[in-house]
PDB file of N, CA and C in Angstrom:
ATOM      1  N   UNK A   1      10.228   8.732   1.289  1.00  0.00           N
ATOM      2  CA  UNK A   1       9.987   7.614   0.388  1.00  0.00           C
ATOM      3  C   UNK A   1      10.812   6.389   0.789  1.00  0.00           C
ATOM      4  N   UNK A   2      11.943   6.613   1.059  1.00  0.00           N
ATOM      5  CA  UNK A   2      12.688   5.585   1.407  1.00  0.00           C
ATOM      6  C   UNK A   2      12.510   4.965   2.799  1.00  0.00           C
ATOM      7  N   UNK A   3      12.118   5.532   3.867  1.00  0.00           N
ATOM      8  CA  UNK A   3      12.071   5.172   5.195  1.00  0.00           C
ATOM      9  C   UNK A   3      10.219   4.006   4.971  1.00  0.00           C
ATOM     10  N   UNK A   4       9.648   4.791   3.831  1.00  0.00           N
ATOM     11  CA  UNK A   4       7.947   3.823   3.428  1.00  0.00           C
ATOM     12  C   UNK A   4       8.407   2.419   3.162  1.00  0.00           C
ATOM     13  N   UNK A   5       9.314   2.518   2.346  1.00  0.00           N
ATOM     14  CA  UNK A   5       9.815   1.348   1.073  1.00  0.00           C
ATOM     15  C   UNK A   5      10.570   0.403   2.192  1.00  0.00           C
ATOM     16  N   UNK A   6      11.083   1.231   3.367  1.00  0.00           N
ATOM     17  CA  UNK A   6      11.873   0.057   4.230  1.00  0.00           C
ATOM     18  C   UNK A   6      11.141  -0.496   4.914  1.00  0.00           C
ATOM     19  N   UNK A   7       9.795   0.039   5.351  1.00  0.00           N
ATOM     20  CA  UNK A   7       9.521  -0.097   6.504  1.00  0.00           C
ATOM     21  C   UNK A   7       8.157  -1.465   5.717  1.00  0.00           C
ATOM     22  N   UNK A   8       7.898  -1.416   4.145  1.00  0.00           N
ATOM     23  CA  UNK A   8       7.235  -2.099   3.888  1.00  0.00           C
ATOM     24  C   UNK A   8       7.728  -3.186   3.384  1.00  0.00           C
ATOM     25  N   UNK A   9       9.172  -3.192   3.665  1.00  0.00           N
ATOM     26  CA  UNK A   9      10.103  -4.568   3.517  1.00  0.00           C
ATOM     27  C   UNK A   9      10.276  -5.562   4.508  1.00  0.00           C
ATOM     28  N   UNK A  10      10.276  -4.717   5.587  1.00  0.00           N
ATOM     29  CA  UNK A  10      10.372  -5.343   6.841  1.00  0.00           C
ATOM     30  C   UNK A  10       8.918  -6.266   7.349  1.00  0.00           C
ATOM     31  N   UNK A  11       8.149  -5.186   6.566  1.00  0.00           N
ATOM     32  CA  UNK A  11       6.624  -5.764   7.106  1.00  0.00           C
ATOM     33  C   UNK A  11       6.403  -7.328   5.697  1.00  0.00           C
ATOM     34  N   UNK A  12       7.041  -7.022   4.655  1.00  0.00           N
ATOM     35  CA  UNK A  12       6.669  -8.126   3.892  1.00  0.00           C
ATOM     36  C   UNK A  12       7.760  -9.272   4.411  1.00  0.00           C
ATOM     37  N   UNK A  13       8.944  -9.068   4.711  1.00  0.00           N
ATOM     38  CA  UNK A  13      10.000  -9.949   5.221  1.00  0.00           C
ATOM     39  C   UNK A  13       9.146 -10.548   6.451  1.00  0.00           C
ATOM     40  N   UNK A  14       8.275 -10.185   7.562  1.00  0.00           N
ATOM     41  CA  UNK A  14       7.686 -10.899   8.599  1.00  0.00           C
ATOM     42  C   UNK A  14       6.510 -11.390   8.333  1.00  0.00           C
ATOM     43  N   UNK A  15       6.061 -10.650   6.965  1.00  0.00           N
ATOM     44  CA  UNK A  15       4.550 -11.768   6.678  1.00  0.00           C
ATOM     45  C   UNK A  15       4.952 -13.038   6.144  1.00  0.00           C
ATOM     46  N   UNK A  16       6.390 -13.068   5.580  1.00  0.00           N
ATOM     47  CA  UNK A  16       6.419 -14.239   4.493  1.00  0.00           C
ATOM     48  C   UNK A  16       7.230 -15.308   5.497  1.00  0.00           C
ATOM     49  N   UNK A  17       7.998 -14.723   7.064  1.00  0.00           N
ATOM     50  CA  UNK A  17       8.517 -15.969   7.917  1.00  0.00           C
ATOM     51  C   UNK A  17       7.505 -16.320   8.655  1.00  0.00           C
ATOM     52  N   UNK A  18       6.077 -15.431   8.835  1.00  0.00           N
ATOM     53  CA  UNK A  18       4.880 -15.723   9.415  1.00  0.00           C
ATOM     54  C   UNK A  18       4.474 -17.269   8.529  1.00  0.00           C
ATOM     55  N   UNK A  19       4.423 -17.040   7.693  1.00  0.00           N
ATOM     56  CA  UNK A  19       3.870 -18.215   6.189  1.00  0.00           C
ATOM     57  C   UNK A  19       4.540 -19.007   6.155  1.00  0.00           C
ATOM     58  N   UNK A  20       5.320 -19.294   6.123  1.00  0.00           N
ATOM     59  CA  UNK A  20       6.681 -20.424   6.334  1.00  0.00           C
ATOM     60  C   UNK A  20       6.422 -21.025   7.761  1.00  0.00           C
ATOM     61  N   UNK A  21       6.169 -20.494   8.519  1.00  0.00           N
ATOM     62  CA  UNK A  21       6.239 -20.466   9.393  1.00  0.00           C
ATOM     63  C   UNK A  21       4.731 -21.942  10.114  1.00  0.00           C
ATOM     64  N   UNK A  22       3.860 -20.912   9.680  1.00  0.00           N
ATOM     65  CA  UNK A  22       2.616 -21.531   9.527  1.00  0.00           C
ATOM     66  C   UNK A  22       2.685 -22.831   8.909  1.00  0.00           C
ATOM     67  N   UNK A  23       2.778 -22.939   8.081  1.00  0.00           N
ATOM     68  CA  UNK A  23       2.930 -23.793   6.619  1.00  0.00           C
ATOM     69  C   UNK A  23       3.830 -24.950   7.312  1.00  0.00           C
ATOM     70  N   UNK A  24       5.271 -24.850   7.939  1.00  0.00           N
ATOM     71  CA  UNK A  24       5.587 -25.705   8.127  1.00  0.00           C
ATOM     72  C   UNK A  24       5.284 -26.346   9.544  1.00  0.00           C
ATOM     73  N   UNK A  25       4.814 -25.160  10.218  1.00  0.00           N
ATOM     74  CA  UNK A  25       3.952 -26.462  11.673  1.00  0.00           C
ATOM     75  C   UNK A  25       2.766 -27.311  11.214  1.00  0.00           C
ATOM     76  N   UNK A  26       2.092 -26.585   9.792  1.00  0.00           N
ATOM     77  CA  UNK A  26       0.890 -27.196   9.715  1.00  0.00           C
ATOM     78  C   UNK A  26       1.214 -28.449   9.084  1.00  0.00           C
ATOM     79  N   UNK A  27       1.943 -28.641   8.139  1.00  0.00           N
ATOM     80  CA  UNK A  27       2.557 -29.740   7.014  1.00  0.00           C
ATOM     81  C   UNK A  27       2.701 -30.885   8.674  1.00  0.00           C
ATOM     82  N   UNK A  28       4.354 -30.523   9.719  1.00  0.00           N
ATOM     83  CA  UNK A  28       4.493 -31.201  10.382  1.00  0.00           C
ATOM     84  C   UNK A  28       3.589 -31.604  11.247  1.00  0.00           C
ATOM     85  N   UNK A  29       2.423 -31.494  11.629  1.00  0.00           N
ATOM     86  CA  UNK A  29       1.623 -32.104  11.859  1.00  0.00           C
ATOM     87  C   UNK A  29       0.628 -32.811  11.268  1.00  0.00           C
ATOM     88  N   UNK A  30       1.021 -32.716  10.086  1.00  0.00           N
ATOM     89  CA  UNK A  30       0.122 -33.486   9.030  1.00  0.00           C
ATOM     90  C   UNK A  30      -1.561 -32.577   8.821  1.00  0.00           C
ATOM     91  N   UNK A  31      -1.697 -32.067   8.583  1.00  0.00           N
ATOM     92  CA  UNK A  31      -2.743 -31.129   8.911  1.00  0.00           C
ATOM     93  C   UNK A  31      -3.073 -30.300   7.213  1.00  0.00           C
ATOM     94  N   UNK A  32      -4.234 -30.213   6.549  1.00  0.00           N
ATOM     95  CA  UNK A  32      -4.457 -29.734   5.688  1.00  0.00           C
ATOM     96  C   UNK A  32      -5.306 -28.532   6.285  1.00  0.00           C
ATOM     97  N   UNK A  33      -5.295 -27.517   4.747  1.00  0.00           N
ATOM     98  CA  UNK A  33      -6.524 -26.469   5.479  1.00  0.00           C
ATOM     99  C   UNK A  33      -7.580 -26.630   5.464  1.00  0.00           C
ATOM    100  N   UNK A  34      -8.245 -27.879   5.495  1.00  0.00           N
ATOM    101  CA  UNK A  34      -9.726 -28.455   5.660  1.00  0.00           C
ATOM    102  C   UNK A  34      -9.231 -28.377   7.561  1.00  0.00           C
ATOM    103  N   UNK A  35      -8.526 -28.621   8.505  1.00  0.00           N
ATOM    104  CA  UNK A  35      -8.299 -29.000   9.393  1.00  0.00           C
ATOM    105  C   UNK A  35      -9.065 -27.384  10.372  1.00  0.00           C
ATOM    106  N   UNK A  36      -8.693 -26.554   9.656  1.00  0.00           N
ATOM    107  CA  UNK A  36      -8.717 -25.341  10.510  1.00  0.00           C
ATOM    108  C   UNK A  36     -10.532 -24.695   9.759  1.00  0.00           C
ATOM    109  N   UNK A  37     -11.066 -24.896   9.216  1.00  0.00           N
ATOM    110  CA  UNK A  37     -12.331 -25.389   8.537  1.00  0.00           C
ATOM    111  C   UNK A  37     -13.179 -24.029   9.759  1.00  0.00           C
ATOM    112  N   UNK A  38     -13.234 -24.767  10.564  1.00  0.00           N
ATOM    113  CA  UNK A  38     -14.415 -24.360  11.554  1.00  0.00           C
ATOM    114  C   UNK A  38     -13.910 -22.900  12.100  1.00  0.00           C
ATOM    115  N   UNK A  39     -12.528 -22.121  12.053  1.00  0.00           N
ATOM    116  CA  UNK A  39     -12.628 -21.007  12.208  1.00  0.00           C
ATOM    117  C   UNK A  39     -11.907 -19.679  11.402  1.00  0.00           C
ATOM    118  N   UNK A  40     -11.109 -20.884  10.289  1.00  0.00           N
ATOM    119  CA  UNK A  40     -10.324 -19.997   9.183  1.00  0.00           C
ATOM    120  C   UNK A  40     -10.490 -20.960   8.009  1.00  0.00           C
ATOM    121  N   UNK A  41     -11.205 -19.916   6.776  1.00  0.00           N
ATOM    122  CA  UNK A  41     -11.390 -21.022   5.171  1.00  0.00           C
ATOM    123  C   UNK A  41     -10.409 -21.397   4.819  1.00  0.00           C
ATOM    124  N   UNK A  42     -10.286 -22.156   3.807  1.00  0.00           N
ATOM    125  CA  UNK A  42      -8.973 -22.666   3.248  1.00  0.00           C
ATOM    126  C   UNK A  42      -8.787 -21.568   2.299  1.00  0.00           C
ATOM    127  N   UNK A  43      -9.212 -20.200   1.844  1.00  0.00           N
ATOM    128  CA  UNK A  43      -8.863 -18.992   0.742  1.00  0.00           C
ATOM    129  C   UNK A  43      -7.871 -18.420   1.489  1.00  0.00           C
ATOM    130  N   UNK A  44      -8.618 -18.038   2.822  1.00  0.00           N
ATOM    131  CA  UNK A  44      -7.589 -17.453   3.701  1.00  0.00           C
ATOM    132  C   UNK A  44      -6.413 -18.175   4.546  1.00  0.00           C
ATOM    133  N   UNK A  45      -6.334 -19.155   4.740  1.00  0.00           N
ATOM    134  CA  UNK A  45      -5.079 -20.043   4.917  1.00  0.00           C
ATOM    135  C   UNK A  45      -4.255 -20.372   3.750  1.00  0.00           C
ATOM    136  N   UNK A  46      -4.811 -20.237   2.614  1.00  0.00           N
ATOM    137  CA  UNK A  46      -3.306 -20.022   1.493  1.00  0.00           C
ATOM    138  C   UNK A  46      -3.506 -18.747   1.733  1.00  0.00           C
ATOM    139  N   UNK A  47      -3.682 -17.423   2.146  1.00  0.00           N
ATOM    140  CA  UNK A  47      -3.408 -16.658   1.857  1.00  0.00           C
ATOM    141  C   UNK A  47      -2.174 -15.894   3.178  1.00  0.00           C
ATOM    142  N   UNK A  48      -2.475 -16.495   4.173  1.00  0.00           N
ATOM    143  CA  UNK A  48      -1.839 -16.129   4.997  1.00  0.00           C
ATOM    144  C   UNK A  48       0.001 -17.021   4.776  1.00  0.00           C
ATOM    145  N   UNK A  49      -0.493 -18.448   4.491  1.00  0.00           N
ATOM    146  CA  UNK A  49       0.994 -19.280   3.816  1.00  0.00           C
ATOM    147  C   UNK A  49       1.309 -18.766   2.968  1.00  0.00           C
ATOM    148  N   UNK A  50       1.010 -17.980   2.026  1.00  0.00           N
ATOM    149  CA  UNK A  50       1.574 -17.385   1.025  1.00  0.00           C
ATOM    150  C   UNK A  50       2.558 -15.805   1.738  1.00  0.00           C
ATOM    151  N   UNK A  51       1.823 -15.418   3.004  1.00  0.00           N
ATOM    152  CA  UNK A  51       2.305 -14.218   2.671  1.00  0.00           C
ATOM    153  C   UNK A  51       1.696 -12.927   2.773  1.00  0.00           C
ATOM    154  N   UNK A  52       0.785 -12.954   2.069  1.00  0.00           N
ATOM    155  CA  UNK A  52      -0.372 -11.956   1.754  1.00  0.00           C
ATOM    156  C   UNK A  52      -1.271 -11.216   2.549  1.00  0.00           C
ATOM    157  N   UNK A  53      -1.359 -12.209   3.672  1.00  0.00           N
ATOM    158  CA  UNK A  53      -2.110 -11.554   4.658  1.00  0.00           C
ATOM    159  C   UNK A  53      -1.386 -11.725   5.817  1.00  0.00           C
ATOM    160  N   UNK A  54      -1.308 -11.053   6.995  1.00  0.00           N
ATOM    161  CA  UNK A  54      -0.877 -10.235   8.440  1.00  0.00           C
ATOM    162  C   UNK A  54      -2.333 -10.961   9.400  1.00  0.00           C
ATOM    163  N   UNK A  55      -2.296 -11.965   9.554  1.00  0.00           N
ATOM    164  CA  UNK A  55      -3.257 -12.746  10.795  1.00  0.00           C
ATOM    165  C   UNK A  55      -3.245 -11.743  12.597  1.00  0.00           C
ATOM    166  N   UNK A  56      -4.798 -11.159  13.133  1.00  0.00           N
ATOM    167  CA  UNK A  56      -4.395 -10.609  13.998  1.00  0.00           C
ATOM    168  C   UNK A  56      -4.284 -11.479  14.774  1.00  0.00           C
ATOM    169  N   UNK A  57      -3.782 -11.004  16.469  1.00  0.00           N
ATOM    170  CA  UNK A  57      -3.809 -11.795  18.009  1.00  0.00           C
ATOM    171  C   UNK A  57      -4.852 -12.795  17.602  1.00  0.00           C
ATOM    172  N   UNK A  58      -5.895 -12.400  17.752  1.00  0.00           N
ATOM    173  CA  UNK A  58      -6.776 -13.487  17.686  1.00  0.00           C
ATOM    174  C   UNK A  58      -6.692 -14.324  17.071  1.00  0.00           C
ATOM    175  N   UNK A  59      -6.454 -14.367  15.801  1.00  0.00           N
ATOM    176  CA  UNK A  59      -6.006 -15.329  15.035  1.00  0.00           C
ATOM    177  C   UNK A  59      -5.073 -16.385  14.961  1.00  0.00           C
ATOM    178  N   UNK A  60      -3.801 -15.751  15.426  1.00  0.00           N
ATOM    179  CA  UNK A  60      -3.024 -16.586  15.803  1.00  0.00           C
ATOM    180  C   UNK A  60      -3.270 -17.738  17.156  1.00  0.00           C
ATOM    181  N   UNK A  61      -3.804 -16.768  17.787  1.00  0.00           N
ATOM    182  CA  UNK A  61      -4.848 -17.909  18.978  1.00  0.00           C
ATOM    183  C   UNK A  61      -5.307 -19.150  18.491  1.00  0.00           C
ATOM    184  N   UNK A  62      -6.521 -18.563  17.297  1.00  0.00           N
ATOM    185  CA  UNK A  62      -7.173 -19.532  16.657  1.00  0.00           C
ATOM    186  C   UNK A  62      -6.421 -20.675  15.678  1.00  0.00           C
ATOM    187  N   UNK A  63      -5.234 -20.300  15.303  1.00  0.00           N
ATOM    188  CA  UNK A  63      -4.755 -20.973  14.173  1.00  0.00           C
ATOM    189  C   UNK A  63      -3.467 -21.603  15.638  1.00  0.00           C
ATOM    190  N   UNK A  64      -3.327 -21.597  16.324  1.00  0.00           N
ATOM    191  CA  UNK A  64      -2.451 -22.244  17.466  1.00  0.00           C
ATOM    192  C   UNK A  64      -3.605 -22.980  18.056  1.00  0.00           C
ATOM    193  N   UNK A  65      -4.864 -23.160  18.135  1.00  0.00           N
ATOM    194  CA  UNK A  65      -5.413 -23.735  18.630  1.00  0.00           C
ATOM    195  C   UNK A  65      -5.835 -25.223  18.157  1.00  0.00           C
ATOM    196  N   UNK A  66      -5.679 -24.915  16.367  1.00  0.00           N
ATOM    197  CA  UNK A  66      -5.902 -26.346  15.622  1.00  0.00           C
ATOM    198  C   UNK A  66      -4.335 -26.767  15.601  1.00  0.00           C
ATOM    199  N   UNK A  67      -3.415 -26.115  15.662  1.00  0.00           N
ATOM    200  CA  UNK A  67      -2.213 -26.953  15.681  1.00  0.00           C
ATOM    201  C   UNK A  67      -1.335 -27.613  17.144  1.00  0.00           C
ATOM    202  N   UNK A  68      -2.711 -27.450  18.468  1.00  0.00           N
ATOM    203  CA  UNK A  68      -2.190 -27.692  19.498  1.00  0.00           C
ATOM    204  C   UNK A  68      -1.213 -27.206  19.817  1.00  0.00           C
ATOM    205  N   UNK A  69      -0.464 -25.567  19.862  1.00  0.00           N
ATOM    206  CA  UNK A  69       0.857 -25.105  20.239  1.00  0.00           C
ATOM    207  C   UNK A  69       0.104 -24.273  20.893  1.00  0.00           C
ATOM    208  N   UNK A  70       1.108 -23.332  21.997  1.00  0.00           N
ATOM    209  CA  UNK A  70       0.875 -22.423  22.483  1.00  0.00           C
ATOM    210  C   UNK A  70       0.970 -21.075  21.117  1.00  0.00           C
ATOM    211  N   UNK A  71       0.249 -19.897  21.252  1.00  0.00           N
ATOM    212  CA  UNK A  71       0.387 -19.193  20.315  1.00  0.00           C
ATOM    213  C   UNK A  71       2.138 -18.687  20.612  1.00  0.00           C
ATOM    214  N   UNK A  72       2.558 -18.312  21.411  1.00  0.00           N
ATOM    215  CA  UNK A  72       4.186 -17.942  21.437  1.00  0.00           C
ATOM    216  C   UNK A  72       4.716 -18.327  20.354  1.00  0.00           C
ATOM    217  N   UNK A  73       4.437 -20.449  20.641  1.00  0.00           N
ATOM    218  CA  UNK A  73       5.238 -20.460  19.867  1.00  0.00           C
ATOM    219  C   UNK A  73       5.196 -20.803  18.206  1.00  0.00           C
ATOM    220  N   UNK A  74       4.056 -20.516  18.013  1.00  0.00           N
ATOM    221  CA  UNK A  74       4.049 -20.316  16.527  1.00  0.00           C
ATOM    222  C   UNK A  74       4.877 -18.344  16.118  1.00  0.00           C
ATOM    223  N   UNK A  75       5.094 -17.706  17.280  1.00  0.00           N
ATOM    224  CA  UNK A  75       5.416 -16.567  16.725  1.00  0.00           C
ATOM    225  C   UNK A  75       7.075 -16.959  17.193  1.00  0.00           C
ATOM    226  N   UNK A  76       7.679 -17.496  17.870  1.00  0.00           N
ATOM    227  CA  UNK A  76       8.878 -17.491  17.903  1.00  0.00           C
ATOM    228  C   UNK A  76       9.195 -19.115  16.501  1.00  0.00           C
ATOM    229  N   UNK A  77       8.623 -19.575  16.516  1.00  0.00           N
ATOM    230  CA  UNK A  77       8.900 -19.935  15.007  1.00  0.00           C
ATOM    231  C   UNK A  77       9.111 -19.052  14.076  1.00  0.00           C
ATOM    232  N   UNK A  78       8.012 -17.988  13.863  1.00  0.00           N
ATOM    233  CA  UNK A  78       7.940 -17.043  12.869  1.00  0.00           C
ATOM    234  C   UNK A  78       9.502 -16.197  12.817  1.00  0.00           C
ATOM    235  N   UNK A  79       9.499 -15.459  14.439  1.00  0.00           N
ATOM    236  CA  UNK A  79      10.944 -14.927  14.383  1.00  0.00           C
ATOM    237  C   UNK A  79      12.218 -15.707  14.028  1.00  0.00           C
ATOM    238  N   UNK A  80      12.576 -17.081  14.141  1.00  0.00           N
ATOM    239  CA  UNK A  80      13.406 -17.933  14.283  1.00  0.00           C
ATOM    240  C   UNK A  80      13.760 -17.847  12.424  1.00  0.00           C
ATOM    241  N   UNK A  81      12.340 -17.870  11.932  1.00  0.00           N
ATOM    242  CA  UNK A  81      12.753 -17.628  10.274  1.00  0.00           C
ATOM    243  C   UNK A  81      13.259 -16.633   9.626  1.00  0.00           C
ATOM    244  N   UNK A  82      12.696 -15.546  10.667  1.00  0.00           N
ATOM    245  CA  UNK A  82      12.914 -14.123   9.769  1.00  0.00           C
ATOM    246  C   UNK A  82      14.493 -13.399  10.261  1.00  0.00           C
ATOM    247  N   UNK A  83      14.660 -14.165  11.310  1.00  0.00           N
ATOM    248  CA  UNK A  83      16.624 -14.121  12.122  1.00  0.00           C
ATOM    249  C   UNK A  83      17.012 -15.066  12.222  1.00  0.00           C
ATOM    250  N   UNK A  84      17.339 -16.100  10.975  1.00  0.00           N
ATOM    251  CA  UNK A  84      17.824 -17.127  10.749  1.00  0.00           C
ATOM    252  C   UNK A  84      19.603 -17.174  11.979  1.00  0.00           C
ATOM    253  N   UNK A  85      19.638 -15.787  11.969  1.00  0.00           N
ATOM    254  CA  UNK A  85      20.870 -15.567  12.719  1.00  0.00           C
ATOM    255  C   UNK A  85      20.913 -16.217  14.640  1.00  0.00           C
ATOM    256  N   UNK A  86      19.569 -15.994  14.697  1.00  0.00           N
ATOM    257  CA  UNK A  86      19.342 -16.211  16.402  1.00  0.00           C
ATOM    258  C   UNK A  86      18.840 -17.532  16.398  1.00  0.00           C
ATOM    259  N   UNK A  87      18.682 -18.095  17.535  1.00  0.00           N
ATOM    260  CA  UNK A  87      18.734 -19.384  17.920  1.00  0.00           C
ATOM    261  C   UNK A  87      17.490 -19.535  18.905  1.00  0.00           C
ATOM    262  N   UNK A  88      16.886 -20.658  19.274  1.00  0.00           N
ATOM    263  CA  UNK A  88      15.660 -20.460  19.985  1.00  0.00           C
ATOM    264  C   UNK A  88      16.139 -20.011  21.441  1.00  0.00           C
ATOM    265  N   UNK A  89      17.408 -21.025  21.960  1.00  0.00           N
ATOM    266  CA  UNK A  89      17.931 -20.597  23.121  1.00  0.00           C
ATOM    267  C   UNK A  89      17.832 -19.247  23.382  1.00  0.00           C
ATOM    268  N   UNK A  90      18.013 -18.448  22.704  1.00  0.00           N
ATOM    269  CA  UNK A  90      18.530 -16.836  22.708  1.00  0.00           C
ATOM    270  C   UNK A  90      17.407 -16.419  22.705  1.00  0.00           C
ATOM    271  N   UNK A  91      16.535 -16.292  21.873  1.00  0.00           N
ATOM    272  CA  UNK A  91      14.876 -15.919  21.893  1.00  0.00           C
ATOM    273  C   UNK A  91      14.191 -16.186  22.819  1.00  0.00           C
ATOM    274  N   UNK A  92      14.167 -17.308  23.781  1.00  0.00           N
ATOM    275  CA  UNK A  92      13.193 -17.344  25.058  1.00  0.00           C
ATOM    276  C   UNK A  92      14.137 -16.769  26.057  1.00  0.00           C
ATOM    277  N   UNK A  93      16.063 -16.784  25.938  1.00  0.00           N
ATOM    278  CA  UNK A  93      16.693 -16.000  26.708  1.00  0.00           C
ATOM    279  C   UNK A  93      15.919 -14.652  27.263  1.00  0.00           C
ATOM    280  N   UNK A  94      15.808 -14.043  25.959  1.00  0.00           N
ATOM    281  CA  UNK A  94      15.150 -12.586  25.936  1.00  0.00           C
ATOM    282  C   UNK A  94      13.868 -12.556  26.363  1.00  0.00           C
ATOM    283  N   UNK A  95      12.818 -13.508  26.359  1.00  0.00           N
ATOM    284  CA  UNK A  95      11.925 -13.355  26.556  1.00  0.00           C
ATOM    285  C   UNK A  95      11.496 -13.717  27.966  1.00  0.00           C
ATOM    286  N   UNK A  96      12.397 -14.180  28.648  1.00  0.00           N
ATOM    287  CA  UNK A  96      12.494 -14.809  29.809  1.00  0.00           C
ATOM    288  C   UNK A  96      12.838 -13.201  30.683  1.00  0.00           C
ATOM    289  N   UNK A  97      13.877 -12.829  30.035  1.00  0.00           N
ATOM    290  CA  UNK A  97      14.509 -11.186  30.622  1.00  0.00           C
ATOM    291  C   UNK A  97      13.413 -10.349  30.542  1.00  0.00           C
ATOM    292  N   UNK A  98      12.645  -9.929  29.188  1.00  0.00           N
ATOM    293  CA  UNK A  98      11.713  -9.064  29.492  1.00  0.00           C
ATOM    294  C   UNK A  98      10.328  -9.151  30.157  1.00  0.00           C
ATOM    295  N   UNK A  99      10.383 -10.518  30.665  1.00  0.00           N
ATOM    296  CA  UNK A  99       9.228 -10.840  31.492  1.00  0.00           C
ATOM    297  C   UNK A  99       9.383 -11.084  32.861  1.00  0.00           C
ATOM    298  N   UNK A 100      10.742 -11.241  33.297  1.00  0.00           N
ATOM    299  CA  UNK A 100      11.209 -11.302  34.790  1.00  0.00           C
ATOM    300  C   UNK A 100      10.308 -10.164  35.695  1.00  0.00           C
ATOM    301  N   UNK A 101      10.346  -9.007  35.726  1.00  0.00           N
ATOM    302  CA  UNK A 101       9.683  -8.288  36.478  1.00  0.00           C
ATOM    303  C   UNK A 101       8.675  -8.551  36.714  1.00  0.00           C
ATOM    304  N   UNK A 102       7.594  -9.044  35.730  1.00  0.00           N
ATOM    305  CA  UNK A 102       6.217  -9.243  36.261  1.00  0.00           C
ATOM    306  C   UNK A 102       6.352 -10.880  36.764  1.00  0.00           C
ATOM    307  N   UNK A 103       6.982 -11.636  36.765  1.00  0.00           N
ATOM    308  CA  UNK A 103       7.308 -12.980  36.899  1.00  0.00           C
ATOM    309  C   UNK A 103       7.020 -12.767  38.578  1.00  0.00           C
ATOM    310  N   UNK A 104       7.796 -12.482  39.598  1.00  0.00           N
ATOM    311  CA  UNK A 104       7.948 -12.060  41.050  1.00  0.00           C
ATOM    312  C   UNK A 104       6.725 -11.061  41.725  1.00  0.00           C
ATOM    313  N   UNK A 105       6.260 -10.180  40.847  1.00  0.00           N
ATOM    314  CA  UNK A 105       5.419  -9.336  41.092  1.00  0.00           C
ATOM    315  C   UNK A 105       3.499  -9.433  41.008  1.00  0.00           C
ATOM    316  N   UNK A 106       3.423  -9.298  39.534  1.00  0.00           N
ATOM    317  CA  UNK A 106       2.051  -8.922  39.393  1.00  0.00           C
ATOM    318  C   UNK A 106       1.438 -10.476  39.180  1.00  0.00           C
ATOM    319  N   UNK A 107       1.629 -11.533  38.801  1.00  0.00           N
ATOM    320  CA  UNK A 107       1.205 -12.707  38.319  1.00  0.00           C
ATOM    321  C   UNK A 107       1.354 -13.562  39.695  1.00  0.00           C
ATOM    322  N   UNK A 108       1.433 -13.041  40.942  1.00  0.00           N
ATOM    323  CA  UNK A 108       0.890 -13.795  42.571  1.00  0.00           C
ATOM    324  C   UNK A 108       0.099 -12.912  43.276  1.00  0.00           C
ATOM    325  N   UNK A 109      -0.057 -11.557  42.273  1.00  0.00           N
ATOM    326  CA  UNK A 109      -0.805 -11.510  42.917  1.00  0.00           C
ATOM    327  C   UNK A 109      -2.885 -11.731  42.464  1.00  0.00           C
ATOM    328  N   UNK A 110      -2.647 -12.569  41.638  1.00  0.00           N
ATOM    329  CA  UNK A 110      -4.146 -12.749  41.775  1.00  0.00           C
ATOM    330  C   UNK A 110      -4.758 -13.403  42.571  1.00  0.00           C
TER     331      UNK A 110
END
């Protein structure tokens, strides 16, 4: 019971820096949810700013696509909220580290 209750804290703690998250790239770009119209309603864009809903890959594609960002970085926004503790420096640090291997390797050779 207790390992459910944590594990559905953690999942509501990342839907709600997801929403914040959202919410405030969309505001800073001046952008209402009429803007995203053509591939997410405005029911489901308060619902995802609220919280409530868990947007898949694709989605985030789609909803990075009306706010002109790469999708990354609407998700390292997201993390940046939910580890108020870490810093962006530190977050692409890491992300820079766990992507080094294929960096030299598999991505020359196409």
């Amino acid at each position: 019971m207790a390992l459910s209750f944590l594990l559905r804290r953690i999942g509501m703690e990342l839907n709600a820096a997801f929403a914040l998250a959202l919410k405030d790239l969309r505001m800073r770009r001046k952008l209402t949810h009429h803007s995203f119209f053509g591939g997410t309603s405005r029911a489901y864009m308060t619902l995802l700013e609220k919280g409530t809903r868990c947007p898949t890959i694709a989605k985030i594609e789609d909803l990075s696509a009306v706010l002109d960002i790469h999708p990354v970085s609407l998700l390292v926004e997201c993390y940046l909220r939910k580890n108020p503790d870490e810093d962006l420096k530190c977050i692409l640090e890491r992300v820079k580290e766990d992507l080094a291997f294929d960096l030299s390797s598999s991505h020359t050779d196409k």
